[in-house]
N, C-alpha and C. Protein backbone atom coordinates (compact mmCIF):
# COMPACT_ATOMS: atom_id res chain seq x y z
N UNK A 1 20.30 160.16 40.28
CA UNK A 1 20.57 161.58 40.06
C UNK A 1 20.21 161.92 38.61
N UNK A 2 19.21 162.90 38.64
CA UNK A 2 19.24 163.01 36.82
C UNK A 2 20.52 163.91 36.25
N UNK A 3 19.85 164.03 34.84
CA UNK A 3 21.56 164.28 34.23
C UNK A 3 21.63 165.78 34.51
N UNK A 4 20.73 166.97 34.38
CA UNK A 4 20.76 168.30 35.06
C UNK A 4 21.85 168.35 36.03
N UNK A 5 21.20 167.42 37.10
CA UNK A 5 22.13 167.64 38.35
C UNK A 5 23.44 167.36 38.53
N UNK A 6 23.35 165.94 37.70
CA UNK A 6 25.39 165.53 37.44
C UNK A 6 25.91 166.62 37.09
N UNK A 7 25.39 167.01 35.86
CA UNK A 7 26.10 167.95 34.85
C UNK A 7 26.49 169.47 35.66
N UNK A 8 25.67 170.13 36.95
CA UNK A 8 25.67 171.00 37.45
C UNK A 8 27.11 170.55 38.58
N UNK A 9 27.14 169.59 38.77
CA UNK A 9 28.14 169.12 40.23
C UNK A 9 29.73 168.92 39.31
N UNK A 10 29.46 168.61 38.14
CA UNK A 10 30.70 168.43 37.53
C UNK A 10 32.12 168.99 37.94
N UNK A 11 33.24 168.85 37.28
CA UNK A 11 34.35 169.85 37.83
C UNK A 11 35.35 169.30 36.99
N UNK A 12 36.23 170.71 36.59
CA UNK A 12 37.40 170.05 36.02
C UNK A 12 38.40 169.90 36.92
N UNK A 13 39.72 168.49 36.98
CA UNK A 13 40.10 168.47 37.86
C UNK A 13 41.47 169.07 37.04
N UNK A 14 42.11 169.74 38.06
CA UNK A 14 43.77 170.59 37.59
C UNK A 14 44.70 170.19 37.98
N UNK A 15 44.84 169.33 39.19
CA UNK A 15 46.16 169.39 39.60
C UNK A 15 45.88 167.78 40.11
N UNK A 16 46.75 166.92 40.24
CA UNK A 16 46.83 165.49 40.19
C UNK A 16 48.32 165.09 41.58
N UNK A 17 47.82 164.09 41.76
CA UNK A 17 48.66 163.53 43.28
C UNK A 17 49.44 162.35 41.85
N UNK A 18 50.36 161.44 42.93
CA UNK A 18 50.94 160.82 42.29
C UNK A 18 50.47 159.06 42.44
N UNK A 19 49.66 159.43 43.24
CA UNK A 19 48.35 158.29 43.52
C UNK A 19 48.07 157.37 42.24
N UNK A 20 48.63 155.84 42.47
CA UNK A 20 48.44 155.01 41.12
C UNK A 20 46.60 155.17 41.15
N UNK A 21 46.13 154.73 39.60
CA UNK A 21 44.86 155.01 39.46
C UNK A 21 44.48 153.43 38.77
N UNK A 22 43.45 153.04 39.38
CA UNK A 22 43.10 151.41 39.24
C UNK A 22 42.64 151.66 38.11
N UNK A 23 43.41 150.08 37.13
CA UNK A 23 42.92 150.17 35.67
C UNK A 23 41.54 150.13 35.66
N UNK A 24 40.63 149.51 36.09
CA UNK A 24 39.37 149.35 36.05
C UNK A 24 38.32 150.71 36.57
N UNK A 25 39.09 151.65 36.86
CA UNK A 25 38.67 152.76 37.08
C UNK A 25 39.04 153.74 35.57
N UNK A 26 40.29 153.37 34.52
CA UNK A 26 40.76 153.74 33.67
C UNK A 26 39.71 153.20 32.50
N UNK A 27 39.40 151.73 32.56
CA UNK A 27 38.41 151.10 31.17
C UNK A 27 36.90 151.40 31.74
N UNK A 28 36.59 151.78 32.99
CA UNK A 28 35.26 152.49 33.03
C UNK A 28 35.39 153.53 32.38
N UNK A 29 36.24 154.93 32.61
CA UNK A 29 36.31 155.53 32.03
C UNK A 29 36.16 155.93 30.48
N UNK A 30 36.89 154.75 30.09
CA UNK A 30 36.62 154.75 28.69
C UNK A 30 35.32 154.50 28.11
N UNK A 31 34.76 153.47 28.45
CA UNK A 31 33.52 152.98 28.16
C UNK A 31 32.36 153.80 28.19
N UNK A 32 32.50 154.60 29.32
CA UNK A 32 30.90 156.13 29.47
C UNK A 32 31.57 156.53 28.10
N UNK A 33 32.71 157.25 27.81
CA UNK A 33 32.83 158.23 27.12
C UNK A 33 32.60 157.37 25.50
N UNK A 34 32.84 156.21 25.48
CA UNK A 34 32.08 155.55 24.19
C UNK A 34 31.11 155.41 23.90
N UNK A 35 30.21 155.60 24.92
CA UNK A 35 28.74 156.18 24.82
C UNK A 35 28.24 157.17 24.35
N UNK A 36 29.15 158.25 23.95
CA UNK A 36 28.87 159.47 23.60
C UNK A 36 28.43 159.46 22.08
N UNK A 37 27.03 160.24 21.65
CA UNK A 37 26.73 160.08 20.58
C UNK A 37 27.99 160.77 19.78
N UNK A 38 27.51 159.70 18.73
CA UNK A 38 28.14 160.65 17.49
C UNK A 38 27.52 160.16 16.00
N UNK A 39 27.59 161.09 15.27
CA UNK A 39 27.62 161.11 13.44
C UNK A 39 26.96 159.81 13.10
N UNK A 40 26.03 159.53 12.45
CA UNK A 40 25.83 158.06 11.84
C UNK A 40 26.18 157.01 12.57
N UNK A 41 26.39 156.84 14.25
CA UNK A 41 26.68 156.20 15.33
C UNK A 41 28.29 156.00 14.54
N UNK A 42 28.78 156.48 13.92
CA UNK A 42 30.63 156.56 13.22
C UNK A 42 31.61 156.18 14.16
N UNK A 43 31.83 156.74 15.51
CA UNK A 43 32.02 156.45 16.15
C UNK A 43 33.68 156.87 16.03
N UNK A 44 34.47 157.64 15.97
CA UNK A 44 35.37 158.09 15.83
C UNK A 44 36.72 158.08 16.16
N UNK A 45 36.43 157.56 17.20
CA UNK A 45 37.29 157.79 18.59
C UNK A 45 38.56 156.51 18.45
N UNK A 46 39.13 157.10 18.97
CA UNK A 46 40.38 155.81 19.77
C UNK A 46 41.10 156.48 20.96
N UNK A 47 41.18 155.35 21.46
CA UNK A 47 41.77 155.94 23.16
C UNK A 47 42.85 155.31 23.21
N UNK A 48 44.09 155.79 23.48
CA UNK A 48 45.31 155.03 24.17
C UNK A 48 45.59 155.93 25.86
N UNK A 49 45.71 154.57 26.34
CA UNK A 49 46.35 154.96 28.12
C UNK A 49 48.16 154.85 28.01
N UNK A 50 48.50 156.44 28.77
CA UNK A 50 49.41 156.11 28.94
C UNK A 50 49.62 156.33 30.65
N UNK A 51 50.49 155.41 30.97
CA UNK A 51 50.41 154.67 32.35
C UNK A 51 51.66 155.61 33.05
N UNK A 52 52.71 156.12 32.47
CA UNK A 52 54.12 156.64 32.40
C UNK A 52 54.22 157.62 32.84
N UNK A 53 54.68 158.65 33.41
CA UNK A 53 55.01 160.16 32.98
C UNK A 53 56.06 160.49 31.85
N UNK A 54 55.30 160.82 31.23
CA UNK A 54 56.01 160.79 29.85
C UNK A 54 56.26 162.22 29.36
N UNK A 55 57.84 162.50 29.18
CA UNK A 55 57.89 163.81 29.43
C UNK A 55 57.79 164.38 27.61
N UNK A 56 57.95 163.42 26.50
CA UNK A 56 57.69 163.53 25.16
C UNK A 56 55.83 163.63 24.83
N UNK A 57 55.44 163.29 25.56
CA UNK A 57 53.92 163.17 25.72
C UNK A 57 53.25 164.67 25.84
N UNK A 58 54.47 164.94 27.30
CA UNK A 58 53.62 166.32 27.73
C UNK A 58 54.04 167.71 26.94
N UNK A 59 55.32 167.45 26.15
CA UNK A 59 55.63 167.91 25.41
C UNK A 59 54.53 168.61 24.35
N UNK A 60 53.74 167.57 23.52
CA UNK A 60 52.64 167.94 23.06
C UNK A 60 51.17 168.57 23.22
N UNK A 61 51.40 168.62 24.40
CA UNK A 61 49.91 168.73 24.92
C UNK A 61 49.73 171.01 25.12
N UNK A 62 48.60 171.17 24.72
CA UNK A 62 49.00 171.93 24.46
C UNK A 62 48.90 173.27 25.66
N UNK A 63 49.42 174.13 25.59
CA UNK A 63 49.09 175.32 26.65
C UNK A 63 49.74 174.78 27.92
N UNK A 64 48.69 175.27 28.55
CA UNK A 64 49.08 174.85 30.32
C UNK A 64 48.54 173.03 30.61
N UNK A 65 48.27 172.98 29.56
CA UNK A 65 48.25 170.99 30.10
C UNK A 65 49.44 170.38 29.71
N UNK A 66 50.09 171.00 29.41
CA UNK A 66 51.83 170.52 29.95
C UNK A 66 52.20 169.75 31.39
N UNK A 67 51.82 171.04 31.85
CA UNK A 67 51.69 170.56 33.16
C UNK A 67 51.13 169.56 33.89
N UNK A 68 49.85 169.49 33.70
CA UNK A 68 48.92 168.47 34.05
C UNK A 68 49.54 166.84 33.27
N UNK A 69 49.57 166.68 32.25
CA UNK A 69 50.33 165.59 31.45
C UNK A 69 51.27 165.36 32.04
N UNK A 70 52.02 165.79 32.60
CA UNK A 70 53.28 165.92 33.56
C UNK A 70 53.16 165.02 34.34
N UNK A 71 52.07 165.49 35.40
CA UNK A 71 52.01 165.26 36.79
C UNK A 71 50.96 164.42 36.86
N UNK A 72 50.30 164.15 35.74
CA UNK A 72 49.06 162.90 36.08
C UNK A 72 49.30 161.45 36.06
N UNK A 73 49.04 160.77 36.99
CA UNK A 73 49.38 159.06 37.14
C UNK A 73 49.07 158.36 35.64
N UNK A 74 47.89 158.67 35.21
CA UNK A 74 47.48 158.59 33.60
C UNK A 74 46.94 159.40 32.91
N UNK A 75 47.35 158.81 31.47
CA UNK A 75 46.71 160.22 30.57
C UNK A 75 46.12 159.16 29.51
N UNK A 76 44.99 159.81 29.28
CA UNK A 76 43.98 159.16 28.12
C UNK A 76 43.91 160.06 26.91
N UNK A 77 44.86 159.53 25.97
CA UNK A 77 44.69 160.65 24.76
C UNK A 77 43.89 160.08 23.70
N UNK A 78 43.34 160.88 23.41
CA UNK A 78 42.13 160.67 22.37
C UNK A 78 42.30 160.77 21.17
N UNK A 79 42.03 159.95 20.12
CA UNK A 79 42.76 160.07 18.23
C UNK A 79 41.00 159.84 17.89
N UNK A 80 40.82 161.03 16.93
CA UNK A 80 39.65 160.87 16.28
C UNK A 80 40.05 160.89 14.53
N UNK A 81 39.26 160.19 13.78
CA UNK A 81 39.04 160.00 12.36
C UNK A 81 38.73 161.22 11.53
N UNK A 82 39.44 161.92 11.40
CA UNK A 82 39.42 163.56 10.58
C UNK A 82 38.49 163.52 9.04
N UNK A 83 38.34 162.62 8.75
CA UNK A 83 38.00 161.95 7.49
C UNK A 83 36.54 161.49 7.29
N UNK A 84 35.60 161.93 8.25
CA UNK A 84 34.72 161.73 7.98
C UNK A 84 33.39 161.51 7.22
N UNK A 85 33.89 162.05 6.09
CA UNK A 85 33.06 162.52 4.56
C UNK A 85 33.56 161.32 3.91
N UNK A 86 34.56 160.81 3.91
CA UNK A 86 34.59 159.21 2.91
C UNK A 86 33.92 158.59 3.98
N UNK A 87 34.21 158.27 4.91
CA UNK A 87 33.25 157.71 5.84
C UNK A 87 31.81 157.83 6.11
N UNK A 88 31.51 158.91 6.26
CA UNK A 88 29.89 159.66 6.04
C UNK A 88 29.27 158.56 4.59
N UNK A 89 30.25 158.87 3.15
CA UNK A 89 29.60 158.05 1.70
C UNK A 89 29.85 156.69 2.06
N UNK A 90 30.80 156.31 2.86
CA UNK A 90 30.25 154.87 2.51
C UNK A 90 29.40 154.45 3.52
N UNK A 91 28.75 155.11 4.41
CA UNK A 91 27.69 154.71 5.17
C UNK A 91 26.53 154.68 3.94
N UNK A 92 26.54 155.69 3.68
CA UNK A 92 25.46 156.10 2.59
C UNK A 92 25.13 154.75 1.80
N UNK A 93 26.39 154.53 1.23
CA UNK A 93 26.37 153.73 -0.06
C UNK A 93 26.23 152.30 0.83
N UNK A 94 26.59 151.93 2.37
CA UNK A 94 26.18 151.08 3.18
C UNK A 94 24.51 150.78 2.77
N UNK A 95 24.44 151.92 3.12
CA UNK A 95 22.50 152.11 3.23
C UNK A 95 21.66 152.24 2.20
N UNK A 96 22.43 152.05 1.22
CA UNK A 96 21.49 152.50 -0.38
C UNK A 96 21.39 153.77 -0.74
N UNK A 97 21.97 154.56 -0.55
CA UNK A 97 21.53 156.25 -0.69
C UNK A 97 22.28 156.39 -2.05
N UNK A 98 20.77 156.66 -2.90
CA UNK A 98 20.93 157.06 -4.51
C UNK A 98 21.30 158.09 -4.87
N UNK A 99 21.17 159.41 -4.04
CA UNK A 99 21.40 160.51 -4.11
C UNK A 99 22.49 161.23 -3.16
N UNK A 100 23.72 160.60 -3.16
CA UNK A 100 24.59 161.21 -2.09
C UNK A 100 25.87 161.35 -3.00
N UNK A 101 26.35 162.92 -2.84
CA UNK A 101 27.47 163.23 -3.92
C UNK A 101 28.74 162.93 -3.57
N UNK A 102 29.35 162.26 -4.31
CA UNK A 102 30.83 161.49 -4.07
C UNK A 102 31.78 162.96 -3.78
């Protein structure tokens, strides 16, 4: 299938059964989405699974994904590196870059 067509069939899903979800269906998951370009290949990301219904969890989440956090068998929350500009220079300074402003 090329990617046009995935991308056209896509869907967000809203509402969740209470159906356990096979870990190996959970670390695939992860793995496409570590594929995803990013910044100086930086790579940003961290994933924690939570396996629970965790009602301090859904607490945070924001808007109407309260709900969904609620009621989903798992939740994959995502922590990215906000800090990217010290990170960005020491790639730089990784790579030799004479001209990159601290």
């Amino acid at each position: 299938m090329k990617f046009l067509e995935l991308n056209k069939k896509r869907h967000a899903t809203k509402h969740f059964t209470d159906k356990p979800v096979d870990p190996k269906d959970v670390r695939t998951a992860i793995e496409i989405a570590t594929l995803a370009p990013s910044a100086h290949n930086s790579q940003p990301w961290k994933f924690v699974v939570v396996r629970e219904k965790n009602a301090e969890l859904a607490k945070l989440a924001y808007g109407s994904n309260f709900e969904q956090v609620s009621s989903a068998p798992v939740t994959i929350a995502l922590f990215t590196d906000t800090d990217l500009s010290k990170r960005a220079r020491k790639i730089a300074r990784i790579g030799g870059a004479k001209n990159f402003s601290e």
